[in-house]
Structures are given as C-alpha cells and as structure tokens.
N, C-alpha and C. Protein backbone atom coordinates (compact mmCIF):
# COMPACT_ATOMS: atom_id res chain seq x y z
N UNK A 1 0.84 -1.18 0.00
CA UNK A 1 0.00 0.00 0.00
C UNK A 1 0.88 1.24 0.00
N UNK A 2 0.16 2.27 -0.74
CA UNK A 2 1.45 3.15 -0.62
C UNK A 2 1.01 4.13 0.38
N UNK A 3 1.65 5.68 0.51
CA UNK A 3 1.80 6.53 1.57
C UNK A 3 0.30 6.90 1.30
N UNK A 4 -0.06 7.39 -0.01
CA UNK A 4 -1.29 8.02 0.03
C UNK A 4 -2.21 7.10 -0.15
N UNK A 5 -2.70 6.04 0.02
CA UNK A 5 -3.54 5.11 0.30
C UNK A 5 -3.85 5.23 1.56
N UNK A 6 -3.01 5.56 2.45
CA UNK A 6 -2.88 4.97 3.78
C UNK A 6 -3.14 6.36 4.53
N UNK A 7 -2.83 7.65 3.81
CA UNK A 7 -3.26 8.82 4.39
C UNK A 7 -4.69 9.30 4.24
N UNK A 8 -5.11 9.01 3.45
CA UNK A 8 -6.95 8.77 2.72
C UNK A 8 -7.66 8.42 3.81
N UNK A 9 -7.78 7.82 4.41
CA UNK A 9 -9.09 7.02 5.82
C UNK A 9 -8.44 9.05 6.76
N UNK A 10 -7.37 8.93 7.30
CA UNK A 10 -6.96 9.87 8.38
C UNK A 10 -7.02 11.25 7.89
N UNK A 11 -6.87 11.56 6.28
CA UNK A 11 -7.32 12.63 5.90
C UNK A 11 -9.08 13.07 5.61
N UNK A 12 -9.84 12.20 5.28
CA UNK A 12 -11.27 11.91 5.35
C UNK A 12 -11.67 12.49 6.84
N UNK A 13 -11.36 11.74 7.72
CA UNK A 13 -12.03 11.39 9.13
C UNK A 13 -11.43 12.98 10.11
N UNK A 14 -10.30 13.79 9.49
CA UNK A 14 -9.59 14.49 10.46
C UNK A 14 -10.38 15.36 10.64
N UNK A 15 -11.44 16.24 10.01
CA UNK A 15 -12.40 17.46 10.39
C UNK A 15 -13.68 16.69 10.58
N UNK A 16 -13.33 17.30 12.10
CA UNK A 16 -14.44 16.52 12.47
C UNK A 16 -16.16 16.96 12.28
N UNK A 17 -16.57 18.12 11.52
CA UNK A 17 -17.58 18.77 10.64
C UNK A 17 -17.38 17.58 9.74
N UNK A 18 -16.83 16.93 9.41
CA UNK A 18 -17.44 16.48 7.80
C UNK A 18 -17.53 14.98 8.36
N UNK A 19 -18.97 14.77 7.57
CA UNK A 19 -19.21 12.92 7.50
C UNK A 19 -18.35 12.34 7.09
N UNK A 20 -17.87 10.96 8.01
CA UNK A 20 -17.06 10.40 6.80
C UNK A 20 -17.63 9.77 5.57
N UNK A 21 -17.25 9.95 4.25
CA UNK A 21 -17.83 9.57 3.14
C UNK A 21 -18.79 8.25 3.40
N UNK A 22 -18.14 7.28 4.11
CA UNK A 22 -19.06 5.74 4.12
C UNK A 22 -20.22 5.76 4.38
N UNK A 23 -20.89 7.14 4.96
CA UNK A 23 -22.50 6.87 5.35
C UNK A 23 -23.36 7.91 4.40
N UNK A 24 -22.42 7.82 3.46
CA UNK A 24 -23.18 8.87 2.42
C UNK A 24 -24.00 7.89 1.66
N UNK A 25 -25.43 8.04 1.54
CA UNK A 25 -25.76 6.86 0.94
C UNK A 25 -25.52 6.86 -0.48
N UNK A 26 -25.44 8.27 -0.82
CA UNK A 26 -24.91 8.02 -2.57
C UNK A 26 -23.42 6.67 -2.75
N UNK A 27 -22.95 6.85 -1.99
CA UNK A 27 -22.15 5.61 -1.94
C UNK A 27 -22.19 4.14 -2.29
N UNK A 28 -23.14 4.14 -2.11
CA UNK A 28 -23.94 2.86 -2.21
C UNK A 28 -23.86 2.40 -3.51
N UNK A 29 -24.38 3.61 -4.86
CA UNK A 29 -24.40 3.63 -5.37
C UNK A 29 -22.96 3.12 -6.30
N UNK A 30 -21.75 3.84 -5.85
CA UNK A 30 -20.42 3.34 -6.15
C UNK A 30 -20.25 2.28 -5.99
N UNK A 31 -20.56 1.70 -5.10
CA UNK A 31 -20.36 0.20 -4.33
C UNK A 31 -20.77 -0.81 -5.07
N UNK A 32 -21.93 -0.71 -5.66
CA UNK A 32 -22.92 -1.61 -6.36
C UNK A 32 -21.73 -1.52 -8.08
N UNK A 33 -21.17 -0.51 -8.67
CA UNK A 33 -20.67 -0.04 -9.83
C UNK A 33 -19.44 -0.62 -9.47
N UNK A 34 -18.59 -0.74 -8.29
CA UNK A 34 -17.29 -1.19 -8.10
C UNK A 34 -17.50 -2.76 -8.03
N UNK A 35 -18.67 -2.95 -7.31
CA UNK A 35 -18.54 -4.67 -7.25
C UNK A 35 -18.91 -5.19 -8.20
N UNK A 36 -19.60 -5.16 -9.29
CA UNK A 36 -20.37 -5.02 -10.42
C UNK A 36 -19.47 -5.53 -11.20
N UNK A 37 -17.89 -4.25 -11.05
CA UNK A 37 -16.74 -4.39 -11.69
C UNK A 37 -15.30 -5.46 -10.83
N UNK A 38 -15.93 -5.76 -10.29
CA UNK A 38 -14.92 -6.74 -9.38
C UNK A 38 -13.60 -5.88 -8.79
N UNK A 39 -14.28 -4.75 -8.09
CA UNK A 39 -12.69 -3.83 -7.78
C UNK A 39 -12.13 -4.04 -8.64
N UNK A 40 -11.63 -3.86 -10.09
CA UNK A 40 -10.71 -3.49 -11.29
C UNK A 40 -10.24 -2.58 -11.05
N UNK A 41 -9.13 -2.49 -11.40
CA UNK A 41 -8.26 -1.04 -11.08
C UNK A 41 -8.97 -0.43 -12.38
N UNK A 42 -8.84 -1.45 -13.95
CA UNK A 42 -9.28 -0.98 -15.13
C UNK A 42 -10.93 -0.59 -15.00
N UNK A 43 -11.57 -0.62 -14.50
CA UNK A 43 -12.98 0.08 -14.41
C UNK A 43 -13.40 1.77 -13.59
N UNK A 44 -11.80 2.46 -13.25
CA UNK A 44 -12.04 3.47 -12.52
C UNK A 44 -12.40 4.73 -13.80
N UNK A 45 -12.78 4.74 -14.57
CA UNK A 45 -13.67 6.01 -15.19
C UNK A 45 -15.05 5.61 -15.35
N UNK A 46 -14.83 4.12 -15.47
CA UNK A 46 -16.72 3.95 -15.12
C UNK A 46 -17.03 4.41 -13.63
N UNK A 47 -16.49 4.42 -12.82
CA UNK A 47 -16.27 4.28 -11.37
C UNK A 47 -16.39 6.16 -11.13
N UNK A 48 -15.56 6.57 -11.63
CA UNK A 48 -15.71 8.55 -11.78
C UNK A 48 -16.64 8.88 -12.44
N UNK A 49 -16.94 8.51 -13.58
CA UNK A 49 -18.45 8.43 -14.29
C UNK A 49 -19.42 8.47 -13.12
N UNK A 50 -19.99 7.61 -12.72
CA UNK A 50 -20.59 6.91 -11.63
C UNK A 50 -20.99 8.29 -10.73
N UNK A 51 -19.48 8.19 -10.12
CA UNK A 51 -19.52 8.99 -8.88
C UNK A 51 -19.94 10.37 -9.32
N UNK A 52 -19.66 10.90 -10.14
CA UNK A 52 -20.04 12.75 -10.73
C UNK A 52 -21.49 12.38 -11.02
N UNK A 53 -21.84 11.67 -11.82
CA UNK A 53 -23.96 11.59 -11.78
C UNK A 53 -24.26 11.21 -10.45
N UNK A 54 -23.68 10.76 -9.68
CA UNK A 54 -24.07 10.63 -8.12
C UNK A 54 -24.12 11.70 -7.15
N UNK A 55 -23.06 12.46 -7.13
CA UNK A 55 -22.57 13.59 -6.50
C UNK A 55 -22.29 14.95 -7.10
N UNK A 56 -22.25 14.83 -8.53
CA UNK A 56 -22.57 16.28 -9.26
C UNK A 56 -21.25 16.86 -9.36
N UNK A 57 -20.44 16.32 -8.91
CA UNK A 57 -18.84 16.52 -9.06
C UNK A 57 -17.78 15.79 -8.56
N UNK A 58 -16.84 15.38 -8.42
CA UNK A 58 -15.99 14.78 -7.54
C UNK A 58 -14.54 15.26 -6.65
N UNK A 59 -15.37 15.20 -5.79
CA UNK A 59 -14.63 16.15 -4.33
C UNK A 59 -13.56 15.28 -4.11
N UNK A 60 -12.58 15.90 -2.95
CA UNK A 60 -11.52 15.45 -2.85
C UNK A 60 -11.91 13.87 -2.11
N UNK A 61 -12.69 14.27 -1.21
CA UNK A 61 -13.16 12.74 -0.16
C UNK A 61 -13.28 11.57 -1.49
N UNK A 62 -14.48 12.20 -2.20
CA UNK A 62 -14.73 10.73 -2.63
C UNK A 62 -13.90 9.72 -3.42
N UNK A 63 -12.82 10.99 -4.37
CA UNK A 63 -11.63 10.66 -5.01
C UNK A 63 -10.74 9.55 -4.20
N UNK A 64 -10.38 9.92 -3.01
CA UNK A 64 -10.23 9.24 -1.78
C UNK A 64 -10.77 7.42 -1.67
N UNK A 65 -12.11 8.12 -1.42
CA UNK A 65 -12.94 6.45 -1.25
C UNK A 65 -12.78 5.76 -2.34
N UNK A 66 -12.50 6.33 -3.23
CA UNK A 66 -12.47 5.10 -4.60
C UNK A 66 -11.13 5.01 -5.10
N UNK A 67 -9.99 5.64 -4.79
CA UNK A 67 -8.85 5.18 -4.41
C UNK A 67 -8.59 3.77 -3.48
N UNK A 68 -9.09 4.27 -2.41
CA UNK A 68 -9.19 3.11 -1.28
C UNK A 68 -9.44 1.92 -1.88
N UNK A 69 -10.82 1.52 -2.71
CA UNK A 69 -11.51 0.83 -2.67
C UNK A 69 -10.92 -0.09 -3.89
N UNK A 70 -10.60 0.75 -4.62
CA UNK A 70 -9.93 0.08 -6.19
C UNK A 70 -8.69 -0.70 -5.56
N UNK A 71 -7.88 0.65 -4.67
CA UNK A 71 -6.42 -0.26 -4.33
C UNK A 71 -5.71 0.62 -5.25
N UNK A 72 -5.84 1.83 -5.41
CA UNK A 72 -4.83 2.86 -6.25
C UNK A 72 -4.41 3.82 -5.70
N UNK A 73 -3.28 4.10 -6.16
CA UNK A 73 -2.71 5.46 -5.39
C UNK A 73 -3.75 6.79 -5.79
N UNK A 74 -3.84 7.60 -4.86
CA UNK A 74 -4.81 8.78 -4.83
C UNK A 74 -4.12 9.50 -6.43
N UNK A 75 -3.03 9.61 -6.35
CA UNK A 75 -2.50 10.46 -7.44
C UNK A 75 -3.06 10.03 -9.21
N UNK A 76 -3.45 8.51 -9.01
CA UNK A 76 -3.63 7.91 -10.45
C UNK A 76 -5.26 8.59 -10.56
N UNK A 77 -5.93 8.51 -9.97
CA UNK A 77 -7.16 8.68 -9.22
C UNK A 77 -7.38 10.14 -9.82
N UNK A 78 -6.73 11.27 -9.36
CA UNK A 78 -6.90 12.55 -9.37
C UNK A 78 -6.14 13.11 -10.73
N UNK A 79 -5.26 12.06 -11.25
CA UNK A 79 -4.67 12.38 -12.83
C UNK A 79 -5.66 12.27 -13.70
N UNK A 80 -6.39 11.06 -13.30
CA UNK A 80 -7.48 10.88 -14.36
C UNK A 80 -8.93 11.49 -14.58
N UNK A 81 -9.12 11.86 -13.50
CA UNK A 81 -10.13 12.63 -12.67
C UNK A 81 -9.69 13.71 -13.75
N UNK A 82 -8.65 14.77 -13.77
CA UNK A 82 -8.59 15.68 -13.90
C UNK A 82 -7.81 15.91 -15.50
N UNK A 83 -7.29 15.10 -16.47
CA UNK A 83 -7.04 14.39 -17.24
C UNK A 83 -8.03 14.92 -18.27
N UNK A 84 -9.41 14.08 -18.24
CA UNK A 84 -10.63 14.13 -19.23
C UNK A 84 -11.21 15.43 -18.55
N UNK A 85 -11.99 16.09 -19.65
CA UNK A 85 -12.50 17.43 -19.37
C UNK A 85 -14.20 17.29 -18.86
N UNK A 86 -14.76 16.05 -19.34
CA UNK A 86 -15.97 15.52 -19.16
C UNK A 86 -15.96 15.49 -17.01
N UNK A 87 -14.96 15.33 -16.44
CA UNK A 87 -15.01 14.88 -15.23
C UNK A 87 -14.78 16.52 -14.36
N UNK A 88 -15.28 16.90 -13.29
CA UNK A 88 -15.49 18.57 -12.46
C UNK A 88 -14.92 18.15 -11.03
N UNK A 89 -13.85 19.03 -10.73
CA UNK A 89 -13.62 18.81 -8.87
C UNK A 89 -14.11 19.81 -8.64
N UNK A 90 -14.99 20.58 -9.23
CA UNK A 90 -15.68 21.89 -8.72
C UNK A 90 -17.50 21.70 -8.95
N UNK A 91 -18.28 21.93 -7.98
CA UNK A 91 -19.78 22.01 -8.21
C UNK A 91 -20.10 22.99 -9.26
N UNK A 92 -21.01 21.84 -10.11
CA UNK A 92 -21.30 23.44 -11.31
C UNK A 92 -22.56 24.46 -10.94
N UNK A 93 -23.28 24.93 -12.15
CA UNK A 93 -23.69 25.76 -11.60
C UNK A 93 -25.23 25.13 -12.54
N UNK A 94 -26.04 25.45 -11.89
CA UNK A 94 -27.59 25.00 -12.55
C UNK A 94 -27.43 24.88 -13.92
N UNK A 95 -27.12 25.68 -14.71
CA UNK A 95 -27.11 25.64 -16.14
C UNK A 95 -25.23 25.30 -16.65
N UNK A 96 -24.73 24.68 -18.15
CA UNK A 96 -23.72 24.41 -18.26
C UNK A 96 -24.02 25.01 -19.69
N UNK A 97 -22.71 25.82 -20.17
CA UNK A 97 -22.44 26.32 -21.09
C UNK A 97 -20.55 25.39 -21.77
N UNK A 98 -21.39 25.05 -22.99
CA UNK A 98 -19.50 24.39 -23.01
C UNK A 98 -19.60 25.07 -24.93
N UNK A 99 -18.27 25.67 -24.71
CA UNK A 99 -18.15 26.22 -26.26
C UNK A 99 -17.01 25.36 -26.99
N UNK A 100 -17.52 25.12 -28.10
CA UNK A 100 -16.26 24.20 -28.67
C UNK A 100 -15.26 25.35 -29.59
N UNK A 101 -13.85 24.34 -29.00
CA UNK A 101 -12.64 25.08 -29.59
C UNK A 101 -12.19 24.41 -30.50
N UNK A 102 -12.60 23.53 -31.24
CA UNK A 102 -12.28 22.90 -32.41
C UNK A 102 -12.28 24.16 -33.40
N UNK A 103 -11.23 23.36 -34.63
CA UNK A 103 -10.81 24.06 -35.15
C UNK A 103 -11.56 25.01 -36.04
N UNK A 104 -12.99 24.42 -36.79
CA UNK A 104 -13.84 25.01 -36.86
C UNK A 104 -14.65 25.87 -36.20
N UNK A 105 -14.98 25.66 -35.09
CA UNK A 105 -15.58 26.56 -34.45
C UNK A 105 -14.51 27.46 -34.04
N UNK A 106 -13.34 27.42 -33.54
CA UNK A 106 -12.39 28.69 -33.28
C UNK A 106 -12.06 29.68 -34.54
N UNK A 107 -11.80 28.88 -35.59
CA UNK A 107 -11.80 29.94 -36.79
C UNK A 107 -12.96 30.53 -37.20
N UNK A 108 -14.35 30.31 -36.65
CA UNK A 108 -15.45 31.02 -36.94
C UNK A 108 -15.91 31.67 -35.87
N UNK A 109 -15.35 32.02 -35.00
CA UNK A 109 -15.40 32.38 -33.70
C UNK A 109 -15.68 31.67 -31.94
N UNK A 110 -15.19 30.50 -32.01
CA UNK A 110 -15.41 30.19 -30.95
C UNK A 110 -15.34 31.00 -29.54
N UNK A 111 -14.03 31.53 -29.82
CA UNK A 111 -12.83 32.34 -29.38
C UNK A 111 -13.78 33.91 -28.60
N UNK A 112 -14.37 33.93 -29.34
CA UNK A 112 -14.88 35.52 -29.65
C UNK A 112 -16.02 35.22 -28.59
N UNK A 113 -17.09 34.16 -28.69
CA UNK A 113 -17.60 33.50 -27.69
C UNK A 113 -17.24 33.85 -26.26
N UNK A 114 -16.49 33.30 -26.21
CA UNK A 114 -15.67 32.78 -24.73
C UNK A 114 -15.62 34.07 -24.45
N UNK A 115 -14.67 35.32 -24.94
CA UNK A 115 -14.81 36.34 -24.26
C UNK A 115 -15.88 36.78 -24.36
N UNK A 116 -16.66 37.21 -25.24
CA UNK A 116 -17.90 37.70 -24.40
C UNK A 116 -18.33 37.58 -23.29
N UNK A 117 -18.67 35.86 -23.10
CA UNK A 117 -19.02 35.61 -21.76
C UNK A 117 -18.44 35.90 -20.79
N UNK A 118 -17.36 35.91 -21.12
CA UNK A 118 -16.90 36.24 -19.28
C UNK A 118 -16.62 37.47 -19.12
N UNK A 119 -16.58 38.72 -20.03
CA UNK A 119 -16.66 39.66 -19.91
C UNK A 119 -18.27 40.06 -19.54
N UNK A 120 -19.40 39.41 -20.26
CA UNK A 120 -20.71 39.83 -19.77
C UNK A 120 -20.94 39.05 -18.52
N UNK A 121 -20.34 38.34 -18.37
CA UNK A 121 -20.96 37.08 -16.85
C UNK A 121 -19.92 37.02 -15.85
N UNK A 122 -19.15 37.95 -16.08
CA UNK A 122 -17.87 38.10 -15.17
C UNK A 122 -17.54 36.88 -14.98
N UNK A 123 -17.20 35.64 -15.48
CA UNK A 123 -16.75 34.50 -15.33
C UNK A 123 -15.45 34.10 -16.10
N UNK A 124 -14.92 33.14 -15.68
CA UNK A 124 -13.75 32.59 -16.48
C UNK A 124 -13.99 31.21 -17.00
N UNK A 125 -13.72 30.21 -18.03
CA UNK A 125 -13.59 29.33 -18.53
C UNK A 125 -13.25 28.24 -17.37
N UNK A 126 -13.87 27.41 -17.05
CA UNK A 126 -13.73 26.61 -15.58
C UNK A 126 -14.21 26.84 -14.60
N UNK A 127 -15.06 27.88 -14.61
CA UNK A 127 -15.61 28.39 -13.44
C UNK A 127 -17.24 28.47 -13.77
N UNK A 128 -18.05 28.92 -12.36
CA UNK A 128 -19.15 29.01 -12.42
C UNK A 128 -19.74 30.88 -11.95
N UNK A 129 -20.58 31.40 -12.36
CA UNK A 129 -21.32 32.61 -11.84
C UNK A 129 -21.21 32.83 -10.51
N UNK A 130 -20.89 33.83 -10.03
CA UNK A 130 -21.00 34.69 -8.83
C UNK A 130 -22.79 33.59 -7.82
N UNK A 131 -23.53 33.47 -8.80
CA UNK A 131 -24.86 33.77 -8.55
C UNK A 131 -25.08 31.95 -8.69
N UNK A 132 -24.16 31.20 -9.24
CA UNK A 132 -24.37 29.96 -9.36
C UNK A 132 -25.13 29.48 -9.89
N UNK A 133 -25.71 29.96 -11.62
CA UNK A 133 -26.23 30.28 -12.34
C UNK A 133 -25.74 28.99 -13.72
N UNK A 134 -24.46 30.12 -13.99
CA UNK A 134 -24.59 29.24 -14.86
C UNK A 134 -22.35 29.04 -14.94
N UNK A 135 -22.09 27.76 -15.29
CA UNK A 135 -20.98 27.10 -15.49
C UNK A 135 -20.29 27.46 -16.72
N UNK A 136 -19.40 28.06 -17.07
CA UNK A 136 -19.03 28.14 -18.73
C UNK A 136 -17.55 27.24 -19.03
N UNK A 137 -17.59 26.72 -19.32
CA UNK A 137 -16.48 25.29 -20.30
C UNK A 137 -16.13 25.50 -21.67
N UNK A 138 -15.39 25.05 -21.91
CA UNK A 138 -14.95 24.81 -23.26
C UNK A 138 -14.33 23.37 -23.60
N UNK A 139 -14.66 23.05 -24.41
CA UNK A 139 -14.29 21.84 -25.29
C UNK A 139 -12.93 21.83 -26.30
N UNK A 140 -12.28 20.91 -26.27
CA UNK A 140 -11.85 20.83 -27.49
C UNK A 140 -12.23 20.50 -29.51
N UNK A 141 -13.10 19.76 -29.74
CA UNK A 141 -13.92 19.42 -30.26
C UNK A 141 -15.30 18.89 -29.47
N UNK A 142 -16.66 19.79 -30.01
CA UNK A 142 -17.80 18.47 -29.74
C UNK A 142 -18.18 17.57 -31.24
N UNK A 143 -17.72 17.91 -32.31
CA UNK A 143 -17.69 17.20 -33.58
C UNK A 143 -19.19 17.46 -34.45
N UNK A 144 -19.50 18.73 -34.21
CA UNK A 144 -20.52 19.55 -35.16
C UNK A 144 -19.62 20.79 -36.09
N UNK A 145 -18.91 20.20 -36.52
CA UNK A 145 -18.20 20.97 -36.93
C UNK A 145 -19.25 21.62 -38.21
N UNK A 146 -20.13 21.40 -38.90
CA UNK A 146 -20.84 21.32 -40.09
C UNK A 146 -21.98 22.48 -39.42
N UNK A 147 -22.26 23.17 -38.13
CA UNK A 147 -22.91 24.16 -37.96
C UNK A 147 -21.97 24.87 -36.72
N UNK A 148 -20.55 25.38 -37.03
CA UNK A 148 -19.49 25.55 -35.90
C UNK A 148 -19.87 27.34 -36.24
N UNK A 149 -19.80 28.13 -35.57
CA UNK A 149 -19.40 27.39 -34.19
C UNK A 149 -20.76 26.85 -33.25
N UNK A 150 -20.52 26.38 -32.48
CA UNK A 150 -21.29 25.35 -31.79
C UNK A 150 -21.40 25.97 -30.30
N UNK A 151 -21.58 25.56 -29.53
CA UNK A 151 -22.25 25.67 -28.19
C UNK A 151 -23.08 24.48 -27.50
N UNK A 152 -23.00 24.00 -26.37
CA UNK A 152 -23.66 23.02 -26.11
C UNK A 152 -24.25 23.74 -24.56
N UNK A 153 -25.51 24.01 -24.78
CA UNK A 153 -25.74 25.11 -23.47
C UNK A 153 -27.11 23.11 -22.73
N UNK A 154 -26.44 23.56 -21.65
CA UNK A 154 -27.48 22.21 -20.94
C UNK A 154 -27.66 20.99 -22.00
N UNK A 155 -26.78 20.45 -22.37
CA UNK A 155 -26.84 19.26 -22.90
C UNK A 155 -27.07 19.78 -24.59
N UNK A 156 -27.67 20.74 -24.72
CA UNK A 156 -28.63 20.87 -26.20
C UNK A 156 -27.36 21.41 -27.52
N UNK A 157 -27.00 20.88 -28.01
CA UNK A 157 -26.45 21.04 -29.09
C UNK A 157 -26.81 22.57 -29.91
N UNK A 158 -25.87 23.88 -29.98
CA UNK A 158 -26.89 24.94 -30.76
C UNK A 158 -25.96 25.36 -31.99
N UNK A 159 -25.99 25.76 -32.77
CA UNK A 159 -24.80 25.71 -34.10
C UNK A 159 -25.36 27.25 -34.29
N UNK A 160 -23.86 27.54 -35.61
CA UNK A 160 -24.14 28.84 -35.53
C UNK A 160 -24.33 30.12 -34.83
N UNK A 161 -23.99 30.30 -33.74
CA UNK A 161 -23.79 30.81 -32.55
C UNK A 161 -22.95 32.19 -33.05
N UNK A 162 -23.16 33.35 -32.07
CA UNK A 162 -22.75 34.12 -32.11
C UNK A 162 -22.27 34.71 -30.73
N UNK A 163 -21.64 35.84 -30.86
CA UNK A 163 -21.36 35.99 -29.24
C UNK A 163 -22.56 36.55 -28.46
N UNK A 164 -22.86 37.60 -29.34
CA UNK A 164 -24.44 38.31 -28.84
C UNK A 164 -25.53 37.41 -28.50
N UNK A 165 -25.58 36.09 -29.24
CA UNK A 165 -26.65 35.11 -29.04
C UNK A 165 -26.48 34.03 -28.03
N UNK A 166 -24.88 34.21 -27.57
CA UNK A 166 -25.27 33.22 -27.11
C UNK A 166 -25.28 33.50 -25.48
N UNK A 167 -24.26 34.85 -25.30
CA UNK A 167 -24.87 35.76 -24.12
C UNK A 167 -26.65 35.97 -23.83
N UNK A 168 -27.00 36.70 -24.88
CA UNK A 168 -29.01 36.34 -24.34
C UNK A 168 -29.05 35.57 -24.00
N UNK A 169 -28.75 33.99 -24.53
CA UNK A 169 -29.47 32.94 -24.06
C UNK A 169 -28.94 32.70 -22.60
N UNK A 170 -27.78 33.25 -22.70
CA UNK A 170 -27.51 32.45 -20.79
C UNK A 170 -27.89 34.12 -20.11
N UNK A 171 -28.35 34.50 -20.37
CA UNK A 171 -28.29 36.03 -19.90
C UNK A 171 -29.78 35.52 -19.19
N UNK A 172 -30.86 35.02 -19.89
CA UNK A 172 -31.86 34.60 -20.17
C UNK A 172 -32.00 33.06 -19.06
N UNK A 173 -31.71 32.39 -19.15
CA UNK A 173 -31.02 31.08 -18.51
C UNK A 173 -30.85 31.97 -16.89
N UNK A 174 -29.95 32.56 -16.97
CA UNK A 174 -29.68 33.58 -15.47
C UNK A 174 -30.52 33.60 -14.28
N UNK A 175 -31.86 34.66 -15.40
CA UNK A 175 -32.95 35.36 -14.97
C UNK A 175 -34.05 34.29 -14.55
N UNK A 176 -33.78 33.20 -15.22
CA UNK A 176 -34.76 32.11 -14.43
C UNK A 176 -34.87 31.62 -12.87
C-alpha cells in the first residue's frame, strides 16, 4: 500500500464537521458499480463516471474512497479525474455552457464566444457565476463541426452561434 492510500481514511475522518464519506448513501451507489466491476483497477472512469452523476462533481473525499476501494494510489485517481474534461472537482452551476474550440468553431469564432461571456458574466472558462447560475467550459472538439461554431448550453447542441446570441441565451437562462 502506498503513503497516500494509507493517508486517505486519516485525511477523510480528520475534520471533524465532515461525515465520513461511508455513510453517504450516494455511496452505495459506487459500491454496487465497483462490485459489479470486481474492484478493477481498469474500471475506474466507469467508477468517476458513476460517482459525478451521483454527486454532481468529484470532491476530494470521494476521489479518496475510490482510491481506497480500487487499491490505487490517490494520485492515479486525481490524474485521471482531472485528465478528461468531461469529469469537475468543482460544483457546477444549474445551467452548463461548453463552447467548442475545435478548429472550426475557433476559426469562426469560438474564441470571440468565450470572451464575451466572461466579460458579460464576469466568469472565467472553468468556473461558475457569482450567482451559481450558470458554469461556462470549453471543449476541445464536440464534432458539429458542419454548424461551428457550436455551443452546447445544458446538454442541447446549438450551431451557428454568435457571441451576442449566445450571451441572451444564458443572460436569459440567469434570470430564471
């Protein structure tokens, strides 16, 4: 076992404000997905998958518990975690804005996008609203390149996008 395996249970349990993860019942949920997978070390992005539709992001604890549980060092855990752009150690925000930076959409303005927003939403790329509103991301490709630039505001695919348009819509999104 290595150092940070073994610091995981004593780093979890040391503030004593916080539950320890094991009686979270979303857990359960992991549990059923890890045994499912026979503790595989090779099943830990189904396993982070899992845990972010469970918990809406993945915090340092739980990164932790499924370290533990796999039998991996925390560090492989939090490379991969943080690795794919699909996976958040930060809570988002009600609504998700992700602009693609593929090459199409950046040469038609992806780019131009992005600042707007965070100049109109005072936000930065990775971050969420003051107001916890709305999340803004960027992609590398989402592979609509054929109506780029693109936008994927709450799951919905929108092409053709502009900066002005696509500020209303989360401007709009906001006010809800």
């Amino acid at each position: 076992m290595s150092a940070t395996q073994t610091q995981a249970p004593t780093q979890t349990n040391s503030n004593p404000k916080q539950k320890p993860p094991q009686k979270d019942k979303r857990l359960k949920v992991l549990d059923v997905t890890m045994k499912r997978n026979h503790y595989r070390q090779d099943s830990l992005i189904e396993v982070l998958h899992k845990a972010q539709e469970s918990f809406g992001y993945l915090e340092l604890e739980i990164l932790e518990y499924i370290a533990k549980e796999l039998k991996l060092p925390l560090s492989r855990v939090y490379g991969v975690a943080t690795f794919y752009h699909l996976f958040s150690l930060k809570p988002g925000g009600e609504h998700n804005c992700v602009v693609c930076m593929g090459t199409a959409c950046y040469v038609k303005g992806g780019d131009k996008i992005i600042e707007q927003i965070e100049q109109d939403l005072n936000v930065k790329v990775g971050e969420t609203t003051e107001d916890g509103k709305v999340s803004l991301l960027s992609a590398r490709c989402i592979g609509a390149c054929g109506i780029a630039p693109a936008v994927v505001l709450d799951g919905t695919v929108q092409g053709k996008q502009t900066p002005e348009s696509t500020v209303a819509k989360l401007k709009k999104l906001q006010s809800e």
